[in-house]
C-alpha atoms as a PDB file:
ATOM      1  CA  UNK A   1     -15.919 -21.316  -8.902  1.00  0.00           C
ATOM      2  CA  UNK A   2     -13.620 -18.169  -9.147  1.00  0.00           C
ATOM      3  CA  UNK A   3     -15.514 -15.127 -10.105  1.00  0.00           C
ATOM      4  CA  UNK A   4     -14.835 -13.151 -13.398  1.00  0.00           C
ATOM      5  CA  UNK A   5     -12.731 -10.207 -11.829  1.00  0.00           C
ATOM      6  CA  UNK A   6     -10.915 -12.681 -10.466  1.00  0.00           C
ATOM      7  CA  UNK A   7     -10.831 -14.687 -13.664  1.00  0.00           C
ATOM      8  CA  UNK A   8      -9.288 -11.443 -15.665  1.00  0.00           C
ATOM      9  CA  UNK A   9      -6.747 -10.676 -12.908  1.00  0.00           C
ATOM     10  CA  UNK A  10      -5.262 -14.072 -13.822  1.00  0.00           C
ATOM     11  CA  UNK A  11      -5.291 -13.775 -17.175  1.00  0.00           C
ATOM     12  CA  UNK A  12      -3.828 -10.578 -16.807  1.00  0.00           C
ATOM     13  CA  UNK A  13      -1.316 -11.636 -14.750  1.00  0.00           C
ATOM     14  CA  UNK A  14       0.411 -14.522 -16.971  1.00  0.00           C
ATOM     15  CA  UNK A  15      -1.909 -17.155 -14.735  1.00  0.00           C
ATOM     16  CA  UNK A  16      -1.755 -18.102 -10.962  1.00  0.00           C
ATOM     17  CA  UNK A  17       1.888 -18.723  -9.834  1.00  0.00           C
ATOM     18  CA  UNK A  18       2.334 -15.135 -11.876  1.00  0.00           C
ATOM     19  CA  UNK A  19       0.007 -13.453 -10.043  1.00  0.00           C
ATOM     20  CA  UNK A  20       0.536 -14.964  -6.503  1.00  0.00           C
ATOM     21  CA  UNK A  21       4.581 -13.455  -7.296  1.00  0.00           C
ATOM     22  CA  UNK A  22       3.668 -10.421  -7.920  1.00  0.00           C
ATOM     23  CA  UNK A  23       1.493  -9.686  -5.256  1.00  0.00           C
ATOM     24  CA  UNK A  24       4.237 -11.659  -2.890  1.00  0.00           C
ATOM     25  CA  UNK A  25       2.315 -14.758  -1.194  1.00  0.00           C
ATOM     26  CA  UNK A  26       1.953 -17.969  -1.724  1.00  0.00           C
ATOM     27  CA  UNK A  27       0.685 -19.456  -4.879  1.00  0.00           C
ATOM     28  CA  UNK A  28      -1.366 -22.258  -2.928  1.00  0.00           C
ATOM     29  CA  UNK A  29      -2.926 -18.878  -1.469  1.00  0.00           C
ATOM     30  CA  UNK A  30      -4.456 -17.966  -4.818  1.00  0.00           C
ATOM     31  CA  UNK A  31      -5.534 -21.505  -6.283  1.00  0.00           C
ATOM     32  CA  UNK A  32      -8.117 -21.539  -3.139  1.00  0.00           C
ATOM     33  CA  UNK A  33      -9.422 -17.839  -4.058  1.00  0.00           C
ATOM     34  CA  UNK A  34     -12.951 -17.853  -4.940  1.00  0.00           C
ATOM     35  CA  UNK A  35     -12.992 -14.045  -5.523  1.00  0.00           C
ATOM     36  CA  UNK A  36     -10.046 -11.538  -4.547  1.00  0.00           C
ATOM     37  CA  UNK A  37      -9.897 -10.825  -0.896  1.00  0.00           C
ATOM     38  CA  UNK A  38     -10.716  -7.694   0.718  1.00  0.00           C
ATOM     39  CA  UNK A  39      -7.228  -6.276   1.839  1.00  0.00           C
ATOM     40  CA  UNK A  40      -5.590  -7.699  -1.344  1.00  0.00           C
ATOM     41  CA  UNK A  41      -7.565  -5.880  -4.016  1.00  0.00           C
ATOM     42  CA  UNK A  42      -5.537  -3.005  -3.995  1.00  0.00           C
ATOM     43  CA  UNK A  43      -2.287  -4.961  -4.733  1.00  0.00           C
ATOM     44  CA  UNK A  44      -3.994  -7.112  -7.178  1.00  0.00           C
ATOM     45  CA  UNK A  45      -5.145  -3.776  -9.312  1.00  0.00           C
ATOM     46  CA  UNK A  46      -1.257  -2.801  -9.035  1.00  0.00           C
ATOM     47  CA  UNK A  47       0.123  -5.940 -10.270  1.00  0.00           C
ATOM     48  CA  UNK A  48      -2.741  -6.163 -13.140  1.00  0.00           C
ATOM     49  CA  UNK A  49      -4.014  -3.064 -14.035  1.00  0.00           C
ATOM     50  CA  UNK A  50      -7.301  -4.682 -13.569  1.00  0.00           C
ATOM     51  CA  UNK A  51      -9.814  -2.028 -11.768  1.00  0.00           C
ATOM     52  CA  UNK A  52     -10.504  -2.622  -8.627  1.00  0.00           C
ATOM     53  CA  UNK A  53     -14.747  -2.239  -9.137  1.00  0.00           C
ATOM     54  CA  UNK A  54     -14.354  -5.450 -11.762  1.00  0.00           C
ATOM     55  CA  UNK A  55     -12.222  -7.110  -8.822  1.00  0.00           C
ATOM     56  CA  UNK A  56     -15.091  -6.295  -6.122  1.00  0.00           C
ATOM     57  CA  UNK A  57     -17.943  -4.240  -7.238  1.00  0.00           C
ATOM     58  CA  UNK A  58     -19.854  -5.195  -3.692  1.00  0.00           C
ATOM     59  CA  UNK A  59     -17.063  -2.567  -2.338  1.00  0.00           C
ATOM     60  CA  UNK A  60     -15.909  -0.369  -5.118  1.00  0.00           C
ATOM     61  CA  UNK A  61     -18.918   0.118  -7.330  1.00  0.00           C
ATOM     62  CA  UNK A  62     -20.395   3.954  -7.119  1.00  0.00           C
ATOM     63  CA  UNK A  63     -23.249   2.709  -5.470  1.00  0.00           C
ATOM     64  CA  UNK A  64     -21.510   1.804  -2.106  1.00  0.00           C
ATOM     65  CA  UNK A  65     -18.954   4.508  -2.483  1.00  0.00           C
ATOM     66  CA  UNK A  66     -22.232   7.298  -2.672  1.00  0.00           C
ATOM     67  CA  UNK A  67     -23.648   5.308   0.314  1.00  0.00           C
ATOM     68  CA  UNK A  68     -20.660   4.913   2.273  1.00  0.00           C
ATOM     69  CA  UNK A  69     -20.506   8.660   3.368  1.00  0.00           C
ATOM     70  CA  UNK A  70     -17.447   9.004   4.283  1.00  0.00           C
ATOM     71  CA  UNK A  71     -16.088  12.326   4.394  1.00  0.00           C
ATOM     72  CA  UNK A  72     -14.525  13.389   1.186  1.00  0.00           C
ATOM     73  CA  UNK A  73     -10.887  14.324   3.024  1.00  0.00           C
ATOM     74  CA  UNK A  74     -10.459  10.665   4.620  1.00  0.00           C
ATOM     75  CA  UNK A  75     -11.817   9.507   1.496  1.00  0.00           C
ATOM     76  CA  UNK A  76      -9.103  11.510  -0.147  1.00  0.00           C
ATOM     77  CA  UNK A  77      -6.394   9.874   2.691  1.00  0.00           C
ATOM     78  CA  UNK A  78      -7.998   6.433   1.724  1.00  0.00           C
ATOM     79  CA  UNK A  79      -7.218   6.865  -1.462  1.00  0.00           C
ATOM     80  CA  UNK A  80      -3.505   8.461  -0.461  1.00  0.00           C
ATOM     81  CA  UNK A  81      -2.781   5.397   2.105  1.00  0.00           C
ATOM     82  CA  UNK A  82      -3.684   2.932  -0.807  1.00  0.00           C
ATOM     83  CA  UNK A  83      -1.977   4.452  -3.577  1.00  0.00           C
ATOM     84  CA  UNK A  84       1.217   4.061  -1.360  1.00  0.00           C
ATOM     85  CA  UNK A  85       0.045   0.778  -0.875  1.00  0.00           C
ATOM     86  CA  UNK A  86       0.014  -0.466  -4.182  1.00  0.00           C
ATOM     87  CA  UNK A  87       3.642   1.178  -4.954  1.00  0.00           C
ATOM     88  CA  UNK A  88       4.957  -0.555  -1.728  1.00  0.00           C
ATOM     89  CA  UNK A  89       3.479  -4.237  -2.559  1.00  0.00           C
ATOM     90  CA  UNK A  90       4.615  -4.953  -5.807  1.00  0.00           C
ATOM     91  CA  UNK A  91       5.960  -3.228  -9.024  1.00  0.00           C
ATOM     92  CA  UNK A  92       3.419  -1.599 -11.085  1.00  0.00           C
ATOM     93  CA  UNK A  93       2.076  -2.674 -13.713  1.00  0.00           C
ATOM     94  CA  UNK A  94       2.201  -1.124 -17.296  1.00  0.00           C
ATOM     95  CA  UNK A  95      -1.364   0.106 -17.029  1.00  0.00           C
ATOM     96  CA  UNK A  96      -0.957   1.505 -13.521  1.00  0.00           C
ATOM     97  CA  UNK A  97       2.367   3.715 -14.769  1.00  0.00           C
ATOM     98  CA  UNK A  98      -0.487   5.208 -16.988  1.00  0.00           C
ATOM     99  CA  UNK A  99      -2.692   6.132 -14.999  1.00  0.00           C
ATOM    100  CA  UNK A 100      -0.144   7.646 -12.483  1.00  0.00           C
ATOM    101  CA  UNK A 101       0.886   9.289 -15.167  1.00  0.00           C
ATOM    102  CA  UNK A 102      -1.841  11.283 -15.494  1.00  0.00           C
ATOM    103  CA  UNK A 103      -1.255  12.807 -11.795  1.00  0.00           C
ATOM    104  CA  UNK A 104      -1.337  16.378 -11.371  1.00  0.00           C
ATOM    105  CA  UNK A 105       0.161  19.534  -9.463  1.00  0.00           C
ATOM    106  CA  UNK A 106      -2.755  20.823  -7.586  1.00  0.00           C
ATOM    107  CA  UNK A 107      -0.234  23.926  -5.981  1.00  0.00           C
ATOM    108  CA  UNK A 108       0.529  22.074  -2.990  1.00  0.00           C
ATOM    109  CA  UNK A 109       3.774  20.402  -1.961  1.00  0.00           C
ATOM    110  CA  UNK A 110       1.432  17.104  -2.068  1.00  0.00           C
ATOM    111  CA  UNK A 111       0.531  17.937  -5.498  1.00  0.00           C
ATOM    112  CA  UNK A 112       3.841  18.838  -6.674  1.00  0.00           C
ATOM    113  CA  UNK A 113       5.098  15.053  -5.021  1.00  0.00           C
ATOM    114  CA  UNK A 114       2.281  13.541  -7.426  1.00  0.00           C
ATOM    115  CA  UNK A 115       3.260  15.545 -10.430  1.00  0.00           C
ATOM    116  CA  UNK A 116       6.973  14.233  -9.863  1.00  0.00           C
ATOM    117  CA  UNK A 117       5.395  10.645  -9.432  1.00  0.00           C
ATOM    118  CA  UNK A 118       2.932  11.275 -12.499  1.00  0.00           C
ATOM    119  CA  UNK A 119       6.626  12.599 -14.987  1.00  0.00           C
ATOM    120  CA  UNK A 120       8.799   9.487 -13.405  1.00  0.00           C
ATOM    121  CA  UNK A 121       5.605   6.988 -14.064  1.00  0.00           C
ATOM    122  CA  UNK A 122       5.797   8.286 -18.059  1.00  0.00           C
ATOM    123  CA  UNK A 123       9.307   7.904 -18.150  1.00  0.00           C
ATOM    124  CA  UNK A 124       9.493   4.283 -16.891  1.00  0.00           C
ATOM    125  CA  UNK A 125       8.942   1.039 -17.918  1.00  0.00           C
ATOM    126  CA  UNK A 126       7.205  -1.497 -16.474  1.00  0.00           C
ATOM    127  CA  UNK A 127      10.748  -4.420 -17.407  1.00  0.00           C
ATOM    128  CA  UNK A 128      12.808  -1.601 -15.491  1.00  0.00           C
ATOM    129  CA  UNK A 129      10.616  -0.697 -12.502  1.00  0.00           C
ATOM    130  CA  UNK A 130      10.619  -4.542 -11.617  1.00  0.00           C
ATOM    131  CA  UNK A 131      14.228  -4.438 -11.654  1.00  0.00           C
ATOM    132  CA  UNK A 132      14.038  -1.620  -9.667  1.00  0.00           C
ATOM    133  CA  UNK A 133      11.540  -3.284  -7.076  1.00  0.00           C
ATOM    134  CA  UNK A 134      13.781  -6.228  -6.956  1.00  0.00           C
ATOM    135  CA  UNK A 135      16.676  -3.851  -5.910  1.00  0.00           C
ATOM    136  CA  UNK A 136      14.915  -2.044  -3.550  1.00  0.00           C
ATOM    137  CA  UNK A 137      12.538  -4.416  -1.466  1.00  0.00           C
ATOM    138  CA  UNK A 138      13.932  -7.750  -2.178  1.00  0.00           C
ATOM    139  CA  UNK A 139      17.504  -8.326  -3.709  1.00  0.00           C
ATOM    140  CA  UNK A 140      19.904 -11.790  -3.736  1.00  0.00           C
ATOM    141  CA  UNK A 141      19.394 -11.898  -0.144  1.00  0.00           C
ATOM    142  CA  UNK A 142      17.841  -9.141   1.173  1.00  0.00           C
ATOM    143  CA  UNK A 143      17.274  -5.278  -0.929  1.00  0.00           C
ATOM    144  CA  UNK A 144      18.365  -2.773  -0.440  1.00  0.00           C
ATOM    145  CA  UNK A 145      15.570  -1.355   2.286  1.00  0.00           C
ATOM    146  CA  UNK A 146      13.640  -3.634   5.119  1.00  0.00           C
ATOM    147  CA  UNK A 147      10.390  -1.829   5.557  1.00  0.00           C
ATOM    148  CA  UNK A 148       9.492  -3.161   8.613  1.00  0.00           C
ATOM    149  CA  UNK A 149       8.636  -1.485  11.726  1.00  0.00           C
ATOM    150  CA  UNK A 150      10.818  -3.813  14.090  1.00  0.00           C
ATOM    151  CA  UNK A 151      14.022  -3.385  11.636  1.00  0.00           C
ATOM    152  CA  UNK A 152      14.143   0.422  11.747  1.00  0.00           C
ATOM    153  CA  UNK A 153      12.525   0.771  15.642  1.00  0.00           C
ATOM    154  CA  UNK A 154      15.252  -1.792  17.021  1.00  0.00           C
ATOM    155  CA  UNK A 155      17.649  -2.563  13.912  1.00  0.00           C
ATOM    156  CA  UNK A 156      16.209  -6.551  14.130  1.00  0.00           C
ATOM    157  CA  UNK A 157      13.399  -7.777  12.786  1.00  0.00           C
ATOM    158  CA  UNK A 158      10.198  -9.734  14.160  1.00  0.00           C
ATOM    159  CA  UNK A 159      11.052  -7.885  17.573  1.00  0.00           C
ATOM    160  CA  UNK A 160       9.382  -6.594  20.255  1.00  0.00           C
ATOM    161  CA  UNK A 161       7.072  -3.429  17.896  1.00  0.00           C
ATOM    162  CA  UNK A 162       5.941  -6.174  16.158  1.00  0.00           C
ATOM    163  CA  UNK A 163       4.122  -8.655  19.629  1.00  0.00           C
ATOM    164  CA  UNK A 164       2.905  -5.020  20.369  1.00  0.00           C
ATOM    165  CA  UNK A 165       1.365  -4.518  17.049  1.00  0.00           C
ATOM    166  CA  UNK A 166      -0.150  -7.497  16.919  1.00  0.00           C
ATOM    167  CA  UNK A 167      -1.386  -6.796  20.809  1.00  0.00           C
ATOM    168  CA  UNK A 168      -2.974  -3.773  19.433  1.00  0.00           C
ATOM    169  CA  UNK A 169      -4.386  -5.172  15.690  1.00  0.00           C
ATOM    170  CA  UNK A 170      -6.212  -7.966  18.243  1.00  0.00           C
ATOM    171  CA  UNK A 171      -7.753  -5.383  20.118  1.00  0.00           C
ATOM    172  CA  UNK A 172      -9.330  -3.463  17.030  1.00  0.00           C
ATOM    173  CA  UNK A 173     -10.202  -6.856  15.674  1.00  0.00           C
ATOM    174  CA  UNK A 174      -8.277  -6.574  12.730  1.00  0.00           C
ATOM    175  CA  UNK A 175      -7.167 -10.254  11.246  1.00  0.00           C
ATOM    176  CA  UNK A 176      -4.109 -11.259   9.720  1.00  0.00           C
ATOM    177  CA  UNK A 177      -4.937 -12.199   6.090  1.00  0.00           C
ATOM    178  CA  UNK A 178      -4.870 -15.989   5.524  1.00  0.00           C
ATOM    179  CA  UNK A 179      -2.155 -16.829   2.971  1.00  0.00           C
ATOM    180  CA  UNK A 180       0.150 -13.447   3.793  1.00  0.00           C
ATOM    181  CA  UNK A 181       3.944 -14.573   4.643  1.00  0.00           C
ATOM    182  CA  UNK A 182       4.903 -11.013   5.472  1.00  0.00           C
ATOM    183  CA  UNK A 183       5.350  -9.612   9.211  1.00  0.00           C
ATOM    184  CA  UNK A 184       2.231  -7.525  10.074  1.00  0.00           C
ATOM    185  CA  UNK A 185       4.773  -4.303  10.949  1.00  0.00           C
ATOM    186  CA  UNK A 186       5.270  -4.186   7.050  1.00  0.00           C
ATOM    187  CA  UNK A 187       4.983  -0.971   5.824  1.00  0.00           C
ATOM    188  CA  UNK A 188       2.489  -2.427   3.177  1.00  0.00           C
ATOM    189  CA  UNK A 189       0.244  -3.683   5.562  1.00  0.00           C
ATOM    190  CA  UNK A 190      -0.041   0.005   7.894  1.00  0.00           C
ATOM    191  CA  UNK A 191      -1.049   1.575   4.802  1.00  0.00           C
ATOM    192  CA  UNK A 192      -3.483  -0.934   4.136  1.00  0.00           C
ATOM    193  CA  UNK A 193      -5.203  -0.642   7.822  1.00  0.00           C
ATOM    194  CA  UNK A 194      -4.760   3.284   8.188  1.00  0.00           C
ATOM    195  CA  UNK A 195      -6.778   3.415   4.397  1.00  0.00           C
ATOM    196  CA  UNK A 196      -9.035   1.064   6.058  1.00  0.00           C
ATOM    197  CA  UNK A 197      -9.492   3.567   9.155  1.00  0.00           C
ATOM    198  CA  UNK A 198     -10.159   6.837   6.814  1.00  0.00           C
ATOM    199  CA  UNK A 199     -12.541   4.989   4.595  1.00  0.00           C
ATOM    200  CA  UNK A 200     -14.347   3.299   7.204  1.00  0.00           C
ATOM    201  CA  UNK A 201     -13.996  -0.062   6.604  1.00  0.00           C
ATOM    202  CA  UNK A 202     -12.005  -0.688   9.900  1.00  0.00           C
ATOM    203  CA  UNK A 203     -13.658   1.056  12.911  1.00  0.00           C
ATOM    204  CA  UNK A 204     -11.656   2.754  15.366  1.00  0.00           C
ATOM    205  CA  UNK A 205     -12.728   6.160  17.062  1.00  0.00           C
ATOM    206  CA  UNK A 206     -10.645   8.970  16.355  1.00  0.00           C
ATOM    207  CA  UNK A 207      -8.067   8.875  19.709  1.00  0.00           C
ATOM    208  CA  UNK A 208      -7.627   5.149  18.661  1.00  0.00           C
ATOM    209  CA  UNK A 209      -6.327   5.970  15.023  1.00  0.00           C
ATOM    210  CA  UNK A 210      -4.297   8.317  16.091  1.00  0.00           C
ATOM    211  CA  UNK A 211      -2.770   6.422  18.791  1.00  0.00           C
ATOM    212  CA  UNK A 212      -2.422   3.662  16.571  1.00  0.00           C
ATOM    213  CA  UNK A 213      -1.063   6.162  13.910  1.00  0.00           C
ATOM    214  CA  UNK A 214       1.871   7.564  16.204  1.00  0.00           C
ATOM    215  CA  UNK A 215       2.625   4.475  17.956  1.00  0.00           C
ATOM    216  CA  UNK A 216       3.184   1.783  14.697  1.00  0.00           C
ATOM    217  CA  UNK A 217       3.579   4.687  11.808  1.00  0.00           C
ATOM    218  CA  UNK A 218       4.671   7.811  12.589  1.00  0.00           C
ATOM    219  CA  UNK A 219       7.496   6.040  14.238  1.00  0.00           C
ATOM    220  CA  UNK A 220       9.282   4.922  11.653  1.00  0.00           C
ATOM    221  CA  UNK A 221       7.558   5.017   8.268  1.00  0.00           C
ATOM    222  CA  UNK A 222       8.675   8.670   7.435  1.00  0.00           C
ATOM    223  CA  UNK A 223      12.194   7.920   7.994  1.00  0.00           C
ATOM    224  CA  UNK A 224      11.752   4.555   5.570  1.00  0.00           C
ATOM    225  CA  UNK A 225      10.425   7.252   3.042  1.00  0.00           C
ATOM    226  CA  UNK A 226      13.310   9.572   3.516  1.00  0.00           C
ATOM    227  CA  UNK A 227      15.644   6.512   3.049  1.00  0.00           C
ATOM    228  CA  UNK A 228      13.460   5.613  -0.133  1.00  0.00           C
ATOM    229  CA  UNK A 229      14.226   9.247  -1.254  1.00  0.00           C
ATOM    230  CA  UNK A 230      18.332   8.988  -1.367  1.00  0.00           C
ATOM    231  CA  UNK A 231      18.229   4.723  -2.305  1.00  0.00           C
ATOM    232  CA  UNK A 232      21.149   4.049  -4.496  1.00  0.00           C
ATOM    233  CA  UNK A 233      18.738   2.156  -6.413  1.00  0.00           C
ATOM    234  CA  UNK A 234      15.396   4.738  -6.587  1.00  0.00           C
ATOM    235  CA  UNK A 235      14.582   6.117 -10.145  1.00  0.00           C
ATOM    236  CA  UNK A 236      11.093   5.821 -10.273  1.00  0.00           C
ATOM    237  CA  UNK A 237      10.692   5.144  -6.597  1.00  0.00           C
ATOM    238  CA  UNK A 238      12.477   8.498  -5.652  1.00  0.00           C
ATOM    239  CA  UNK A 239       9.112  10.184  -6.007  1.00  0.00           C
ATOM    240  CA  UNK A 240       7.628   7.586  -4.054  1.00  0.00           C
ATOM    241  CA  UNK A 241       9.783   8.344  -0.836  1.00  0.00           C
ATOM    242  CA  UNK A 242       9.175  11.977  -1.457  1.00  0.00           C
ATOM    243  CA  UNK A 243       5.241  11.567  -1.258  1.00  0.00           C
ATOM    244  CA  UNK A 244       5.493   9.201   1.069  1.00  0.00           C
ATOM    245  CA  UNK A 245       7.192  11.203   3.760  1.00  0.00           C
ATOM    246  CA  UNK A 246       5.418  14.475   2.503  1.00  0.00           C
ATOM    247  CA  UNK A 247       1.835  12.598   3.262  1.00  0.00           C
ATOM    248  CA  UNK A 248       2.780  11.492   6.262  1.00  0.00           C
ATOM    249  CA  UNK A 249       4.001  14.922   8.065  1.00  0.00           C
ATOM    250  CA  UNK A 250       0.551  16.159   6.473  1.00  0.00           C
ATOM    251  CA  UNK A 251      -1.160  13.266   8.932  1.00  0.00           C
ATOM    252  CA  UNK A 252       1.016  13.912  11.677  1.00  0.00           C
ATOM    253  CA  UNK A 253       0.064  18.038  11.806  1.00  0.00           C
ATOM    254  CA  UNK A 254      -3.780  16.809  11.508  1.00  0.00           C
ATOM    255  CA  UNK A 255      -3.529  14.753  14.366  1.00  0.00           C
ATOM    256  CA  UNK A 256      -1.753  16.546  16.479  1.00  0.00           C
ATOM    257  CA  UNK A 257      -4.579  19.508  15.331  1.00  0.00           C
ATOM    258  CA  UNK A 258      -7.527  16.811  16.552  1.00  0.00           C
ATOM    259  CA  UNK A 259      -6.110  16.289  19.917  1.00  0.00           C
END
């Protein structure tokens, strides 16, 4: 029996085979969901507006966030790494433009990236930011970008960064997620696990996020940004490179600081 956040993500959604599109896996994948997996509740709140304490309140209610105590600036990169993970995994949906919408400039050159995110998100559409997604990520063929680790580290993909990846993900005792087509060097999936390191929900000490940081993100991901920033195709996803990149030179400099 599927539970009710899960019930009113599909509803949202247009039903199952809607839902399993626009979160990119397998429809099969979804029919055998009792509740909304762990590592997919961020894309599911993307592609349906639906909050992510309805999808899983025994991880996102206040209750476990007060008791988590994680400290407020890797909750604040949590929040950072997911946000980028919800704009990377599927077009967002018409309540999600809203609420990035209401972004604001807090002075700094990270704030300024989510005011220019927060005035493209009220000037889009949901119709034309699919098209737009399409373009970009997926195409007739192939879009437009490939944001995966092996394609920009050795200009092939499913190559050699991507065995050591996995090498490394075994190690931490991260799992692939059952029902997930895409390559683990996705740029989707690093977000997910580095929001996963600064909330806590992964452990890793700090030398072995930032190795893992340089070694599978900083590698490559800033330049997929910067290519995101100048895509014939980016309107709305201009922004999106620009924070992107911006965030991640922010990590970079605290890293290298915690050494």
């Amino acid at each position: 029996m599927r539970d009710a956040g899960l019930d009113q993500a599909i509803e949202a959604a247009g039903g199952i085979a809607q839902l399993a599109r626009k979160i990119g896996i397998a429809q099969p994948s979804v029919s055998n969901w009792h509740r909304v997996p762990a590592a997919r509740v961020i894309a599911v709140e993307a592609a349906t507006g639906v909050s992510r304490k309805l999808l899983r309140p025994d991880l996102y209610s206040e209750q476990v966030t007060e008791n988590a105590a994680v400290d407020p600036v890797d909750a604040a990169r949590a929040q950072e790494y997911a946000l980028l993970t919800a704009l990377l995994s599927s077009a967002p949906s018409r309540a999600l433009l809203a609420q990035l919408a209401e972004l604001h400039d807090d002075g700094t050159p990270l704030g300024r990236a989510h005011a220019a995110l927060a005035a493209a998100s009220a000037a889009a559409t949901a119709a034309g930011v699919e098209r737009e997604y399409f373009d970009l990520f997926i195409g007739l063929g192939r879009g437009e970008l490939l944001p995966y680790g092996s394609y920009y580290l050795t200009g092939f993909l499913n190559e050699r960064p991507l065995s050591r990846l996995r090498s490394d993900l075994a190690a931490l005792g991260i799992e692939r997620v059952e029902g997930s087509f895409e390559p683990e060097d996705h740029a989707v999936t690093l977000c997910e696990i580095m929001a996963g390191f600064a909330s806590g929900r992964f452990q890793a000490s700090a030398q072995a996020q930032r190795a893992f940081f340089e070694k599978h993100v900083a590698s490559w991901m800033g330049q997929m940004f910067a290519d995101l920033e100048r895509a014939t195709h980016a309107r709305f996803y201009r922004p999106v490179g620009t924070l992107g990149r911006l965030f991640l030179e922010i990590e970079a400099e605290a890293f290298s600081f915690a050494s």
